[in-house]
N, C-alpha and C. Protein backbone atom coordinates (compact mmCIF):
# COMPACT_ATOMS: atom_id res chain seq x y z
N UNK A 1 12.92 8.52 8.52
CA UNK A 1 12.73 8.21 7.13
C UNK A 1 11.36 8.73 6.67
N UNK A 2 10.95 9.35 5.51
CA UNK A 2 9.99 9.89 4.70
C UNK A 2 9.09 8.77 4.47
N UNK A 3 8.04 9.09 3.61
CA UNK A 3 7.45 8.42 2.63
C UNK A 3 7.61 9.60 1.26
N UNK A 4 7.56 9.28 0.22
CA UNK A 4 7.17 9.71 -1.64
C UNK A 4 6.33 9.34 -1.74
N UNK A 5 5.34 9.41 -2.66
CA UNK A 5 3.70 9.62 -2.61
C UNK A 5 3.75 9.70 -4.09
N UNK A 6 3.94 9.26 -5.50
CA UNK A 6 3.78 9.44 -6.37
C UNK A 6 2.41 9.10 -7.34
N UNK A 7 1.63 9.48 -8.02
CA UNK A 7 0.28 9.18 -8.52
C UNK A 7 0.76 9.17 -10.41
N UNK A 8 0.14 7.98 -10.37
CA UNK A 8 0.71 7.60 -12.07
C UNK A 8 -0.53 7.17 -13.08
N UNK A 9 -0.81 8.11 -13.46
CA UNK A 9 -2.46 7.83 -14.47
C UNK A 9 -2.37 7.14 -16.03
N UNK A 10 -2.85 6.52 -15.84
CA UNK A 10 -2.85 5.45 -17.00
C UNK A 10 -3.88 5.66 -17.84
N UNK A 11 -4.09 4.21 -18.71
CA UNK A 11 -5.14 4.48 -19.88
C UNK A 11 -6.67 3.69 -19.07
N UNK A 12 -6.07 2.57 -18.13
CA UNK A 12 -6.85 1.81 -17.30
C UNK A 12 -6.92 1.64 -15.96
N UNK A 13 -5.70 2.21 -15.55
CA UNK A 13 -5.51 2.89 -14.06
C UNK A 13 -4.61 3.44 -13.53
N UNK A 14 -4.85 3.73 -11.92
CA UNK A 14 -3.69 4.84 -11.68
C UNK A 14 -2.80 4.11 -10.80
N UNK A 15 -2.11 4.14 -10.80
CA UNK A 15 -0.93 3.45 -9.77
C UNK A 15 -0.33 5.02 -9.22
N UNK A 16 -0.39 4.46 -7.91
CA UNK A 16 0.17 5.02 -6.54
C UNK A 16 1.44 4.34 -6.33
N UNK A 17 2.56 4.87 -6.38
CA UNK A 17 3.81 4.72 -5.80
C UNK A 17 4.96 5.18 -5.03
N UNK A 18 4.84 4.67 -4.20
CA UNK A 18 5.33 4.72 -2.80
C UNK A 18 6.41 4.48 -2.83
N UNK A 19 7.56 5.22 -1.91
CA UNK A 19 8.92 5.22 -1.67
C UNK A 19 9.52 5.53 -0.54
N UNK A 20 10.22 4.50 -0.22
CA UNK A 20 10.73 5.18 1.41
C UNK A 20 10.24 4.02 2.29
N UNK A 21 9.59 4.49 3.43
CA UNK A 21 9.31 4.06 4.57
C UNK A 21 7.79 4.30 4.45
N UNK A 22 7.04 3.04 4.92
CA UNK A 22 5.31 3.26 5.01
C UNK A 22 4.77 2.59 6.33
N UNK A 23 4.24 3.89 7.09
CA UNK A 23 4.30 4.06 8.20
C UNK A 23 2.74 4.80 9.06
N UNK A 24 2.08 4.22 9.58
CA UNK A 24 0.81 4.88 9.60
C UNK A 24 0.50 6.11 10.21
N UNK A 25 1.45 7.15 10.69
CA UNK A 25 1.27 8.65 10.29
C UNK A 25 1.05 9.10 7.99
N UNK A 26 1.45 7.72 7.68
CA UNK A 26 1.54 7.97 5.91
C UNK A 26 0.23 7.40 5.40
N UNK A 27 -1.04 6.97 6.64
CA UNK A 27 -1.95 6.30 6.14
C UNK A 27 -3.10 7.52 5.46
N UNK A 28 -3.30 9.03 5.92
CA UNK A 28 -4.14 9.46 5.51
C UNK A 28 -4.06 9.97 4.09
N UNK A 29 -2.65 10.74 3.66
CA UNK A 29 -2.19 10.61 2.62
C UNK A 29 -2.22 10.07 1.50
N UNK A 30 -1.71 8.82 1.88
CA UNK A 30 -2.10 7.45 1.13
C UNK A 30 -3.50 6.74 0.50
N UNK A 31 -4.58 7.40 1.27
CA UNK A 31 -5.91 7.23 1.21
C UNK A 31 -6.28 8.63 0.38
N UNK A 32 -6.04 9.29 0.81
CA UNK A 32 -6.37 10.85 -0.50
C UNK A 32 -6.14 10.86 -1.90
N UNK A 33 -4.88 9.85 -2.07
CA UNK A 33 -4.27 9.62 -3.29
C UNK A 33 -4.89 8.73 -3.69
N UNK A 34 -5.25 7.38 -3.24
CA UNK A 34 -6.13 6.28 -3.43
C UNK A 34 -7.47 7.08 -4.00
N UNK A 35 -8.30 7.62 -3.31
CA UNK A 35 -9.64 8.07 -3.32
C UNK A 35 -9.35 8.91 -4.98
N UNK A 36 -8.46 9.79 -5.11
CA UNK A 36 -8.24 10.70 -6.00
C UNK A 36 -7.73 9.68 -7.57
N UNK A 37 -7.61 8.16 -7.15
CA UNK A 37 -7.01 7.60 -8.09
C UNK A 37 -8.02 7.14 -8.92
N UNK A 38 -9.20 7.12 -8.65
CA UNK A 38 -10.58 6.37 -8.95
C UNK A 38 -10.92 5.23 -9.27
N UNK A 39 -11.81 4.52 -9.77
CA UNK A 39 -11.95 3.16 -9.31
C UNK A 39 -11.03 2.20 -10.07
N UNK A 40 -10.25 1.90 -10.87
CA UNK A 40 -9.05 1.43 -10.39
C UNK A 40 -7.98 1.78 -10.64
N UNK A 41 -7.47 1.53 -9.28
CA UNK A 41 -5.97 1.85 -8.55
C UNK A 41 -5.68 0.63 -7.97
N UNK A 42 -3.77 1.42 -8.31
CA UNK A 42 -3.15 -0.08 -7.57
C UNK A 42 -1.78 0.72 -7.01
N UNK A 43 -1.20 0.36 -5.87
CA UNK A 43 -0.21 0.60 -5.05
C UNK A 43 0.93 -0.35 -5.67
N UNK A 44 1.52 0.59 -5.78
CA UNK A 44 3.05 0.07 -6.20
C UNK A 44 3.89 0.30 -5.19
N UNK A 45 4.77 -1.00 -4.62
CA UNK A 45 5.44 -0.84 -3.13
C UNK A 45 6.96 -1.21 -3.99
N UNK A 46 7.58 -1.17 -5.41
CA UNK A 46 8.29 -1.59 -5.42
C UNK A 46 9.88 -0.65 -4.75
N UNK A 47 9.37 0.56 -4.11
CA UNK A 47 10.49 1.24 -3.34
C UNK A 47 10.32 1.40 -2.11
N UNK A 48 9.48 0.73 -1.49
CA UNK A 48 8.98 0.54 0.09
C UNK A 48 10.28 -0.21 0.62
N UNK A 49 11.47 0.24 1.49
CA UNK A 49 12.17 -0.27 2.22
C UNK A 49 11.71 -0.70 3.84
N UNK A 50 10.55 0.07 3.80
CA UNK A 50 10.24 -0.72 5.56
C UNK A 50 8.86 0.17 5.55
N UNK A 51 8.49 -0.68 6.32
CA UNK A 51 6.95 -1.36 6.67
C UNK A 51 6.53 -1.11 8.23
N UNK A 52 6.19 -0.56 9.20
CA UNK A 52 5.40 -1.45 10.35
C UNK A 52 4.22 -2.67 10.09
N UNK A 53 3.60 -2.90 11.41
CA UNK A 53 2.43 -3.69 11.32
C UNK A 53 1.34 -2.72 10.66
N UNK A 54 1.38 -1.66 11.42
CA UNK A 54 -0.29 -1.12 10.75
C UNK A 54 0.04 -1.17 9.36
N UNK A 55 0.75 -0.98 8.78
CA UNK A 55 0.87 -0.33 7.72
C UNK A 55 0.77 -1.94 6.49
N UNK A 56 1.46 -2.84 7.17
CA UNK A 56 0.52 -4.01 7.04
C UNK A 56 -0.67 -4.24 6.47
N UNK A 57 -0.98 -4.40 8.23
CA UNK A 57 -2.57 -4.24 8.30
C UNK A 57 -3.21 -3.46 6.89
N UNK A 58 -2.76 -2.00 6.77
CA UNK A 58 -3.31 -1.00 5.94
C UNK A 58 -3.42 -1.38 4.46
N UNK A 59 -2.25 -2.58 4.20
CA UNK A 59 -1.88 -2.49 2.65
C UNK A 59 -3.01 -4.14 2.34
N UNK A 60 -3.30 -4.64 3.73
CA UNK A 60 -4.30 -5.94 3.78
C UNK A 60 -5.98 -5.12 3.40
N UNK A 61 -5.78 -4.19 3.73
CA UNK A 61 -7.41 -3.95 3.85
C UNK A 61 -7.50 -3.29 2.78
N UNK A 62 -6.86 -2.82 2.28
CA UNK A 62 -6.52 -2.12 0.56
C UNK A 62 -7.11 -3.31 -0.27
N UNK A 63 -5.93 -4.29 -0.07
CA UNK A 63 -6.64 -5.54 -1.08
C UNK A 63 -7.95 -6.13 -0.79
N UNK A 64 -8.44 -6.44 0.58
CA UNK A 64 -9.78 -6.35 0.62
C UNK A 64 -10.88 -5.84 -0.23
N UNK A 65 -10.31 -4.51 -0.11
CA UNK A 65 -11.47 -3.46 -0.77
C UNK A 65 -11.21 -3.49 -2.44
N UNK A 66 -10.20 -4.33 -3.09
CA UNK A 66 -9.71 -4.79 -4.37
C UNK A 66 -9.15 -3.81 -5.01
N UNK A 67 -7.93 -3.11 -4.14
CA UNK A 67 -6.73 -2.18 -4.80
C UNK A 67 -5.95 -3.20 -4.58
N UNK A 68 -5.51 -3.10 -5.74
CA UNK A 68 -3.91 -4.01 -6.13
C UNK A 68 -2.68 -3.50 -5.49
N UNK A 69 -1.93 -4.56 -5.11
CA UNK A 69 -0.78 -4.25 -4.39
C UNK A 69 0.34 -4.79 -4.83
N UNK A 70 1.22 -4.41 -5.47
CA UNK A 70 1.69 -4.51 -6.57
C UNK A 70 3.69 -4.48 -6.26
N UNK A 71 4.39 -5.12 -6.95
CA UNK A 71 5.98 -4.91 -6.97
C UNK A 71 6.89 -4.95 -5.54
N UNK A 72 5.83 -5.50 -4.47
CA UNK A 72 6.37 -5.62 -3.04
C UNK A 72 7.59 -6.43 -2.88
N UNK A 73 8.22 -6.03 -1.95
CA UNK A 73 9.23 -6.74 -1.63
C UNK A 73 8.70 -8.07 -1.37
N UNK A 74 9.11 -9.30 -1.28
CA UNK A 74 9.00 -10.87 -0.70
C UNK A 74 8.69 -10.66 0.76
N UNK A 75 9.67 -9.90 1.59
CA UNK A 75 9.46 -9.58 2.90
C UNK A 75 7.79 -9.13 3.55
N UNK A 76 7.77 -8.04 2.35
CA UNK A 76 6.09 -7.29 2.67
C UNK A 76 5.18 -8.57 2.42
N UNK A 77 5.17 -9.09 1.52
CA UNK A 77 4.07 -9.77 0.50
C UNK A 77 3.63 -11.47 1.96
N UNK A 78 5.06 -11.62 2.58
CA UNK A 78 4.94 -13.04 3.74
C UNK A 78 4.42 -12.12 4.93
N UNK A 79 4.44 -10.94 4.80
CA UNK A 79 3.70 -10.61 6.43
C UNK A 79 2.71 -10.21 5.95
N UNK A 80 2.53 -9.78 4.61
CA UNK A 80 0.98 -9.72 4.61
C UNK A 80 -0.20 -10.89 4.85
N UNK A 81 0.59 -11.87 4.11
CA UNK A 81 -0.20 -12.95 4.39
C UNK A 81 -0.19 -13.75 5.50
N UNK A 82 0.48 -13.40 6.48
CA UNK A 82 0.71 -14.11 7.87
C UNK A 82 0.04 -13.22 9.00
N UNK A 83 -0.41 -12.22 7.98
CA UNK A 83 -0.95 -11.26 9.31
C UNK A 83 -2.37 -11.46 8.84
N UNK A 84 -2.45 -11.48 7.76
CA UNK A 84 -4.11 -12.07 7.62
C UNK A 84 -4.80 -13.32 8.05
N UNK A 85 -4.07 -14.25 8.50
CA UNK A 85 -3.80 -15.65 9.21
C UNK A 85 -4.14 -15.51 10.34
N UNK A 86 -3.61 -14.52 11.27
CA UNK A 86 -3.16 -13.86 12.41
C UNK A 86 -4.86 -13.45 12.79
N UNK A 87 -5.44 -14.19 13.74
CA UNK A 87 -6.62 -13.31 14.87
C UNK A 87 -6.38 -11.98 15.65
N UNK A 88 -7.53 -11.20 15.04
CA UNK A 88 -7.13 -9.52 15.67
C UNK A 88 -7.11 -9.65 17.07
N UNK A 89 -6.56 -8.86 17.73
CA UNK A 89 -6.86 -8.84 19.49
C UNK A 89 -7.63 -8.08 19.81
């Protein structure tokens, strides 16, 4: 399965939207588009059908850094927050 990579410029920000599968060979990508989105951006997961952990992880440390994460499935949105719960090893 792919990832889509779409960049959507607004009047107040850019939304990044993602489609497919997000998968951390899709993390550098994803960060080029972020960086290129400028200071604010927000990830739109509302066509994200599957997820690993990193990619998790990846969409946790996004919001950290205060990119919005936006239109997720219910599925994404409970492991995000259960993995932030979760002690790193």
């Amino acid at each position: 399965m792919t990832l889509k990579i779409e960049r959507i410029s607004g009047k107040r920000r850019t939304r990044i939207r993602l489609s497919g599968a997000f998968r951390s060979e899709h993390f550098d990508q994803a960060k080029a588009e972020i960086e290129r989105g400028g200071p604010q951006v927000a990830l739109d997961l509302e066509e994200v059908d599957l997820v690993d952990v990193e990619g998790i992880r990846f969409l946790n440390a996004c919001e950290a850094e205060g990119i919005s994460v936006l239109r997720c499935s219910p599925y994404i949105r409970e492991w995000m927050v259960r993995e932030r719960g979760w002690p790193k090893a």
